[in-house]
C-alpha atoms as a PDB file:
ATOM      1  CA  UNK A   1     -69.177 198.702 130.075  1.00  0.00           C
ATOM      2  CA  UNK A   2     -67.499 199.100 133.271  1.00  0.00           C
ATOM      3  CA  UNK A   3     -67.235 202.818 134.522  1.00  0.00           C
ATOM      4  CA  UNK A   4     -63.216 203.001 134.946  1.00  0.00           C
ATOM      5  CA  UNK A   5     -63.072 201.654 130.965  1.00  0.00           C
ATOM      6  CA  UNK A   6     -65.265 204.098 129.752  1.00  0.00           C
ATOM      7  CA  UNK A   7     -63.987 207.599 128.540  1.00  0.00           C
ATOM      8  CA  UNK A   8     -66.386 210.915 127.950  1.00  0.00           C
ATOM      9  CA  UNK A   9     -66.100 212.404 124.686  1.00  0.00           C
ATOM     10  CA  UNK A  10     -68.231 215.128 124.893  1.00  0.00           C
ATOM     11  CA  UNK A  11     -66.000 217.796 124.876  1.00  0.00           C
ATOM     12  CA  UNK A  12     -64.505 216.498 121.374  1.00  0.00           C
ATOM     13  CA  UNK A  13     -65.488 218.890 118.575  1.00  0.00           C
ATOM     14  CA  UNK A  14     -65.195 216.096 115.888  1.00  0.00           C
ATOM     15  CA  UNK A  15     -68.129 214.201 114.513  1.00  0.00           C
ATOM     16  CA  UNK A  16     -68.748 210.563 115.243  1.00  0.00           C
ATOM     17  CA  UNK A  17     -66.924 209.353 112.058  1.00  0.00           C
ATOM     18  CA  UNK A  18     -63.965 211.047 113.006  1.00  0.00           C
ATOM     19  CA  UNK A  19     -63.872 209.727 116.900  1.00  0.00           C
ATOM     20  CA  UNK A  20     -63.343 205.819 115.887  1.00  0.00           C
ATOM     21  CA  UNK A  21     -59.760 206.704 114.099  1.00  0.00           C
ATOM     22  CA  UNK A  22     -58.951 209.155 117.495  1.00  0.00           C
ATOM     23  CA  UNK A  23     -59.528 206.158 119.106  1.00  0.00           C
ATOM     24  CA  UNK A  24     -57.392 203.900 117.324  1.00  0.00           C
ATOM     25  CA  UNK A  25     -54.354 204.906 115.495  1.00  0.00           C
ATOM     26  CA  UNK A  26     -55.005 208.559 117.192  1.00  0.00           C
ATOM     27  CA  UNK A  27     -54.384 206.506 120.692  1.00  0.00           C
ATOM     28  CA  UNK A  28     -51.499 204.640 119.581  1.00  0.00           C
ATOM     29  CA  UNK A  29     -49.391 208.043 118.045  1.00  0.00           C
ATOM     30  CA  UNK A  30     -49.861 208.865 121.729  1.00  0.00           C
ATOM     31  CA  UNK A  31     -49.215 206.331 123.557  1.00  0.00           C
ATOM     32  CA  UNK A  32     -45.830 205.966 121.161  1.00  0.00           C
ATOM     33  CA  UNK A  33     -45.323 210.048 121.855  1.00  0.00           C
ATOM     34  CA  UNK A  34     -45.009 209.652 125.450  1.00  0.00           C
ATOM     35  CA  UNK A  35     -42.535 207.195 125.224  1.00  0.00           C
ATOM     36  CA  UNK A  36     -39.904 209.309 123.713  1.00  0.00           C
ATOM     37  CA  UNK A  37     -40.168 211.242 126.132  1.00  0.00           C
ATOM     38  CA  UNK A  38     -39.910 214.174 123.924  1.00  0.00           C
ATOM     39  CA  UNK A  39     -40.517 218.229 125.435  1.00  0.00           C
ATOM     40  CA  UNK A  40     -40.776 221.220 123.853  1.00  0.00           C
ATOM     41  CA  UNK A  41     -38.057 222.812 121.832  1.00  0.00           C
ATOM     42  CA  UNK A  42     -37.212 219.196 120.898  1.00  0.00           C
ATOM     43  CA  UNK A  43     -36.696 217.996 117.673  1.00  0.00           C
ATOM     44  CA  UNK A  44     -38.633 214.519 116.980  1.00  0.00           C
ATOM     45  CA  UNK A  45     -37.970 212.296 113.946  1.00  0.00           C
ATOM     46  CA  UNK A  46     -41.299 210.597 112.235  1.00  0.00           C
ATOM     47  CA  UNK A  47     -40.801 207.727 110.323  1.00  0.00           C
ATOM     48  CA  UNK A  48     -43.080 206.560 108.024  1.00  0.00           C
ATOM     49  CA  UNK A  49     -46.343 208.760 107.559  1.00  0.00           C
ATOM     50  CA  UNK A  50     -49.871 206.643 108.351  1.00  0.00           C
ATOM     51  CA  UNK A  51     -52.569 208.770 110.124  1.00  0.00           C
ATOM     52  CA  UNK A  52     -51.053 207.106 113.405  1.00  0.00           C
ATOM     53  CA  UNK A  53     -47.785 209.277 112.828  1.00  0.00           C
ATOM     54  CA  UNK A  54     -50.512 212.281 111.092  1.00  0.00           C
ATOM     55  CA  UNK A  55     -52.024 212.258 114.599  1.00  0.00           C
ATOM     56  CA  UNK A  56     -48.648 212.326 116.655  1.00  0.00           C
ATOM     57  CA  UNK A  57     -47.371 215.102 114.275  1.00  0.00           C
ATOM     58  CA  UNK A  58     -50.577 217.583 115.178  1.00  0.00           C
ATOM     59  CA  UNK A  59     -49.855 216.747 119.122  1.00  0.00           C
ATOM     60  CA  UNK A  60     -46.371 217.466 118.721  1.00  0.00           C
ATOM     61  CA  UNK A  61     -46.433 220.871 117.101  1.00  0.00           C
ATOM     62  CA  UNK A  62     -49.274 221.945 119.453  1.00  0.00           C
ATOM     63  CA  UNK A  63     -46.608 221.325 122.240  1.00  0.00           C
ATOM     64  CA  UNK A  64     -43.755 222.770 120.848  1.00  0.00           C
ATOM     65  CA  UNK A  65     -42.090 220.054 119.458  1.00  0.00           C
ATOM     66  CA  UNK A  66     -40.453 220.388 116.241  1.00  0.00           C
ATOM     67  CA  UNK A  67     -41.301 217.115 113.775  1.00  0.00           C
ATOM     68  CA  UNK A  68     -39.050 215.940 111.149  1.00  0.00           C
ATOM     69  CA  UNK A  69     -40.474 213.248 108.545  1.00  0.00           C
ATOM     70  CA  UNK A  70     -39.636 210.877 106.486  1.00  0.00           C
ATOM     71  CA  UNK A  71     -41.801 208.812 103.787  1.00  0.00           C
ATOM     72  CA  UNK A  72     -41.172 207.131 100.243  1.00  0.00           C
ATOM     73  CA  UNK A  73     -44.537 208.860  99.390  1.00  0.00           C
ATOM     74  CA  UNK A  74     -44.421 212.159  97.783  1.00  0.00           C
ATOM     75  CA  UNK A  75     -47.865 212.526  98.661  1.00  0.00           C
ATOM     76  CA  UNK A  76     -47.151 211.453 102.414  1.00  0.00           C
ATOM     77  CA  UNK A  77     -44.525 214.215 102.649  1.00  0.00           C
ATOM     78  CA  UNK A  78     -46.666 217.044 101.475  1.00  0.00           C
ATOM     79  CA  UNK A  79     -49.496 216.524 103.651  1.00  0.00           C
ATOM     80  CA  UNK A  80     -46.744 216.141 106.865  1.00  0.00           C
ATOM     81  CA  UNK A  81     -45.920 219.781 105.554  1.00  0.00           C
ATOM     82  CA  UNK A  82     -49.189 221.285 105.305  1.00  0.00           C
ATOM     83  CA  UNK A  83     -49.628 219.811 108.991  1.00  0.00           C
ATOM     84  CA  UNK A  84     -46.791 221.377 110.414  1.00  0.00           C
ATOM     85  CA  UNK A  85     -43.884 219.288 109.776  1.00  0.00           C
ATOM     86  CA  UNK A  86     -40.220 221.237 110.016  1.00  0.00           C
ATOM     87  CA  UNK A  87     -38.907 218.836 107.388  1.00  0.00           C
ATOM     88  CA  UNK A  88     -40.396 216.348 105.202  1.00  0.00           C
ATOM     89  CA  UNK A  89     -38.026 213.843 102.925  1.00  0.00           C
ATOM     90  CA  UNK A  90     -36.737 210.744 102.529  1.00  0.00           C
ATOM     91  CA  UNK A  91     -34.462 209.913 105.409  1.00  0.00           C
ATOM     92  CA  UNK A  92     -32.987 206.767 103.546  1.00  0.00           C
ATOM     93  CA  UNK A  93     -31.460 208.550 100.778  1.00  0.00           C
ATOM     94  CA  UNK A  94     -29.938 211.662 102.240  1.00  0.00           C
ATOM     95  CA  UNK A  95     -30.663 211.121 106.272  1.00  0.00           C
ATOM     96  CA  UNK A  96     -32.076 213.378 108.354  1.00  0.00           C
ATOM     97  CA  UNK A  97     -31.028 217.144 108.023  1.00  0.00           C
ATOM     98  CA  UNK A  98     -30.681 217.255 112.357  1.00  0.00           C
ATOM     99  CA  UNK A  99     -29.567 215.661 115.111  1.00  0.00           C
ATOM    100  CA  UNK A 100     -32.560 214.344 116.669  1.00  0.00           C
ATOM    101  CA  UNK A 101     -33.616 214.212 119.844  1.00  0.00           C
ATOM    102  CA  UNK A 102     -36.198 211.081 120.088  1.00  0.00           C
ATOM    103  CA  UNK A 103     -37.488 209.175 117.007  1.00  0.00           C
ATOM    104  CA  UNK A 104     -40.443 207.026 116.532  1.00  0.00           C
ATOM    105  CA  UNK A 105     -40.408 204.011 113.743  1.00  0.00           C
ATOM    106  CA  UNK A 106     -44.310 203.369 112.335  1.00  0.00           C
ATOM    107  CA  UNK A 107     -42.968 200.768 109.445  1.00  0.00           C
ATOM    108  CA  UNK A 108     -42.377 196.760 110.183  1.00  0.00           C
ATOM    109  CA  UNK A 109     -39.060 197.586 108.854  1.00  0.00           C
ATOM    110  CA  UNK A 110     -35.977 196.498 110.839  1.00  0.00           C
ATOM    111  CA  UNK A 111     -33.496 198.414 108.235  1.00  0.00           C
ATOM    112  CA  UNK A 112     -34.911 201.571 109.345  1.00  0.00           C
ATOM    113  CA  UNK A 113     -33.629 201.054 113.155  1.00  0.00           C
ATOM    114  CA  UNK A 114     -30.020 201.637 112.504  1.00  0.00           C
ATOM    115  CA  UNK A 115     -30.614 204.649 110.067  1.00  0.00           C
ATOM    116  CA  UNK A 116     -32.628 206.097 112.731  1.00  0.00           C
ATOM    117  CA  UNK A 117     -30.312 205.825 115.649  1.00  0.00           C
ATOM    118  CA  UNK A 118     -27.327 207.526 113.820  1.00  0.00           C
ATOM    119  CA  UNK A 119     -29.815 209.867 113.278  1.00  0.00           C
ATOM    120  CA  UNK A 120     -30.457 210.435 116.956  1.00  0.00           C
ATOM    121  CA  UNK A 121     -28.401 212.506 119.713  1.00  0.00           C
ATOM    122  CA  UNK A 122     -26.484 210.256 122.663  1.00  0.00           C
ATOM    123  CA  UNK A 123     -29.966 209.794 125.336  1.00  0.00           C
ATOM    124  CA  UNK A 124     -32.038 210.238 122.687  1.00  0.00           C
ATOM    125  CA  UNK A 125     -35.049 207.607 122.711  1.00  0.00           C
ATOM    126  CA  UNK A 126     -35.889 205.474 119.312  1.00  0.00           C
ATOM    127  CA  UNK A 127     -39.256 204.067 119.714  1.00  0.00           C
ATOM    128  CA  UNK A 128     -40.583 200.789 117.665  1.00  0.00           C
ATOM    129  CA  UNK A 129     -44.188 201.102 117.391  1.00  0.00           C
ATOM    130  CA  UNK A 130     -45.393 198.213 114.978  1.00  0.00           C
ATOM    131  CA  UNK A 131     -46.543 195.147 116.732  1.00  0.00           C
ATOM    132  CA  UNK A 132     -44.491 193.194 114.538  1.00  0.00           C
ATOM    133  CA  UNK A 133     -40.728 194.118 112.541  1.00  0.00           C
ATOM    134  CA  UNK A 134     -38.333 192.606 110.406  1.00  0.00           C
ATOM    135  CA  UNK A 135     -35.036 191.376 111.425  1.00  0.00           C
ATOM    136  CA  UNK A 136     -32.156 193.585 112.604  1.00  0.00           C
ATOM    137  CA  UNK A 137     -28.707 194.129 113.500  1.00  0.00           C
ATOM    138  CA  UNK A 138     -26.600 196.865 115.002  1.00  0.00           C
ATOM    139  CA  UNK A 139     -23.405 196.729 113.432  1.00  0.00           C
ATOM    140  CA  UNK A 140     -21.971 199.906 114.529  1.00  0.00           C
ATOM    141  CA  UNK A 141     -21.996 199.564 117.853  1.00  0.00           C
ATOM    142  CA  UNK A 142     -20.394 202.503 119.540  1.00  0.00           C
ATOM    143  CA  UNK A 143     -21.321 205.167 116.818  1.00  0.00           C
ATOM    144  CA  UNK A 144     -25.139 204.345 116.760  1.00  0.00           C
ATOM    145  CA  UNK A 145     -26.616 202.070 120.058  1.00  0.00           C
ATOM    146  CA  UNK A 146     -24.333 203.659 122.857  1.00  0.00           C
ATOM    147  CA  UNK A 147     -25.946 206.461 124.776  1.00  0.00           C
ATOM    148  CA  UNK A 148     -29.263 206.247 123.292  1.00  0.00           C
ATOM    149  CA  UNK A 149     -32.341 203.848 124.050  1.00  0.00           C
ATOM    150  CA  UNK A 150     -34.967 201.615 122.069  1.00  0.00           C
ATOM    151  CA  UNK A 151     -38.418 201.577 123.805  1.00  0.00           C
ATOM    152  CA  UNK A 152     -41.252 199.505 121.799  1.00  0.00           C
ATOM    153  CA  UNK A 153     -44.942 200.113 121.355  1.00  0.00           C
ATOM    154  CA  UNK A 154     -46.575 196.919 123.222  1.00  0.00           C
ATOM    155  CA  UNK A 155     -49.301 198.040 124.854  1.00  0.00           C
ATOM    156  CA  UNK A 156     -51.899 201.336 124.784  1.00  0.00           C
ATOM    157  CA  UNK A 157     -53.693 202.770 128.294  1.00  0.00           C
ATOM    158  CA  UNK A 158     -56.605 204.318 129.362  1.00  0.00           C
ATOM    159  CA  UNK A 159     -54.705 207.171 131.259  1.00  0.00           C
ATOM    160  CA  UNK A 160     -52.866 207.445 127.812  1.00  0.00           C
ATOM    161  CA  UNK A 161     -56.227 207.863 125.492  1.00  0.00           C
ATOM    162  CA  UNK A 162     -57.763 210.132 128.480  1.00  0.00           C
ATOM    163  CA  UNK A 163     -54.874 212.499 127.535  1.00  0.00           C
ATOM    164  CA  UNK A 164     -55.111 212.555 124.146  1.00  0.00           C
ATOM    165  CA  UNK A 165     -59.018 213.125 124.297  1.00  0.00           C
ATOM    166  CA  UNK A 166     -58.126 216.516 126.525  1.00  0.00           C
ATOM    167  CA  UNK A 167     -55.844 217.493 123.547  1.00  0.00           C
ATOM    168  CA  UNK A 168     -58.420 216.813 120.712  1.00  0.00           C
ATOM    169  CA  UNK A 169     -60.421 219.568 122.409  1.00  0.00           C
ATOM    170  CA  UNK A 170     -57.863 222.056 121.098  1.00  0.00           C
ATOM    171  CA  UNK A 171     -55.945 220.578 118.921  1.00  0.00           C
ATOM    172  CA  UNK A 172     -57.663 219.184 114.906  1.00  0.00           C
ATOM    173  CA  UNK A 173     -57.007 215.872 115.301  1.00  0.00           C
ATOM    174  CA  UNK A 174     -59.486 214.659 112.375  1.00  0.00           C
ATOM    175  CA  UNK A 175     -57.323 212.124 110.743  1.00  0.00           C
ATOM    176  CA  UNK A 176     -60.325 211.961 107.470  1.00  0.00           C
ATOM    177  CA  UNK A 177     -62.394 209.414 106.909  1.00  0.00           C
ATOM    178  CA  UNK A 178     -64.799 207.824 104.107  1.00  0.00           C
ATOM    179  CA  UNK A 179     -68.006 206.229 105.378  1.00  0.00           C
ATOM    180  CA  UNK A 180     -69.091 202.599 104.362  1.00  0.00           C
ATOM    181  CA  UNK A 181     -72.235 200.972 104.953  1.00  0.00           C
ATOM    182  CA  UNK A 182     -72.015 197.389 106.134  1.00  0.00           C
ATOM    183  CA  UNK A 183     -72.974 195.891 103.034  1.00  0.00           C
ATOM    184  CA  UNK A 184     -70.154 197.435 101.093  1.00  0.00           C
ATOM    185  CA  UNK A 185     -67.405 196.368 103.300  1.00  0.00           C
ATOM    186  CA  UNK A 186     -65.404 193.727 100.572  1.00  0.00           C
ATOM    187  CA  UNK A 187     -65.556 197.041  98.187  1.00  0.00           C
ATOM    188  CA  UNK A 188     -63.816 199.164 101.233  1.00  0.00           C
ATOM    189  CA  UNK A 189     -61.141 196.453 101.581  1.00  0.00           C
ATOM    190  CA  UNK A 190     -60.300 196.270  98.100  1.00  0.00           C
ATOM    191  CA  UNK A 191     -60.266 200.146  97.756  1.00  0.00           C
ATOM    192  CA  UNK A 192     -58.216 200.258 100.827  1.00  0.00           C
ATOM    193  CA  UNK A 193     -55.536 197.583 100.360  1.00  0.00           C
ATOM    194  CA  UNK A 194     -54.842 199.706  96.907  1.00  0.00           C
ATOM    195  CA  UNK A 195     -54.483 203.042  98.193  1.00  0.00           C
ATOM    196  CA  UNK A 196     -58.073 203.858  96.457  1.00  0.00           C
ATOM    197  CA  UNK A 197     -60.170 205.927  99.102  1.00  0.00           C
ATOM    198  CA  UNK A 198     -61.495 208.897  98.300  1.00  0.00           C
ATOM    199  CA  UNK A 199     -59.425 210.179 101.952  1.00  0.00           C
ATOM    200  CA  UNK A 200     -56.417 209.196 101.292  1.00  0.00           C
ATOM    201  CA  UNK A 201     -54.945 208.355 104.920  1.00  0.00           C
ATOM    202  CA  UNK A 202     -58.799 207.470 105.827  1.00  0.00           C
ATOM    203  CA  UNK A 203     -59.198 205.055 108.450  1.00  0.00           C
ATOM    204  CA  UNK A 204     -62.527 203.256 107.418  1.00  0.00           C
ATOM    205  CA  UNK A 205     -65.832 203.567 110.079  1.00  0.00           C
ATOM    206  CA  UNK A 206     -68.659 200.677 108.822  1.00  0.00           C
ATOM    207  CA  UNK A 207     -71.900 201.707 109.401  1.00  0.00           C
ATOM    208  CA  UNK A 208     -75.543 200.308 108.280  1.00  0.00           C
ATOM    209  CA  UNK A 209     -77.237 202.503 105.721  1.00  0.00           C
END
């Protein structure tokens, strides 16, 4: 591997299981972080609660940054509490409970983009992070686009994963995971696609027995 690719881990106090998810969904949560441009004392809306927006939660409330969540999952919402969420709900019934100061979307769901910039002060920052989304439309123009701007997810960086390595020094950023061996890998994909790990947000590491 070329030198300038490669990234020490070293100083990580998480075992190996837990450094493939860092480096995955744990990368992207950053990468979308730093995008809102969000600083201490803000006030951040989360939506949707995969261990991509788990891992940007734990960053934010190290920094100072209060998180607000929101999920269909019950189960979602009370682990986004028990890691330091100021508010956990669902945004789609009853909105968010604050003005907001940046936002990130995690769902390919293009209803959720108008929702979330009423939700959102004027030059606040809504950030799209799936790789793909669903139609949308802003109807209300003046009362929900003006003022504010939508940034999208496209593309993760080294300087970005270097930073979030620092963090996971002193910050838990083990996401959870449940260990496969090669062999068993259709049984992992069934298990995951129906929500039946024994982790429940686990992000899956194969290994040989």
């Amino acid at each position: 591997m070329e030198a300038d690719a490669a990234l020490a881990l070293g100083n990580v106090p998480l075992p190996i299981e837990e450094l493939a998810p860092l480096m995955c969904p744990g990368v992207a949560g950053h990468c979308a972080f730093r995008l809102t441009g969000a600083r201490p004392g803000d006030r951040l809306g989360l939506y949707g609660f995969g261990p991509t927006a788990d891992s940007l939660l734990r960053v934010a409330r190290h920094l100072g940054i209060e998180v607000y969540v929101s999920s269909r999952s019950g189960h979602n919402l009370r682990r986004a509490l028990e890691h330091g969420a100021t508010w956990a709900g669902n945004a789609a019934e009853s909105g968010m409970p604050v003005t907001l100061d940046a936002s990130v979307i995690f769902p390919p769901a293009g209803e959720l983009v108008e929702p979330a910039l009423h939700d959102l002060a004027v030059g606040g920052t809504l950030v799209l992070a799936p790789v793909s989304m669903s139609r949308f439309e802003i109807d209300d123009y003046t009362g929900t686009l003006w003022g504010r701007d939508i940034r999208t997810l496209y593309n993760v960086n080294r300087r970005d994963a270097a930073e979030l390595i620092e963090l996971a020094a002193h910050v838990d950023l083990a996401l959870g995971t449940e260990v496969f061996a090669f062999e068993d890998l259709p049984e992992a994909m069934i298990r995951l696609r129906h929500g039946r790990l024994a982790a429940a947000n686990a992000v899956l590491r194969i290994v040989d027995r």
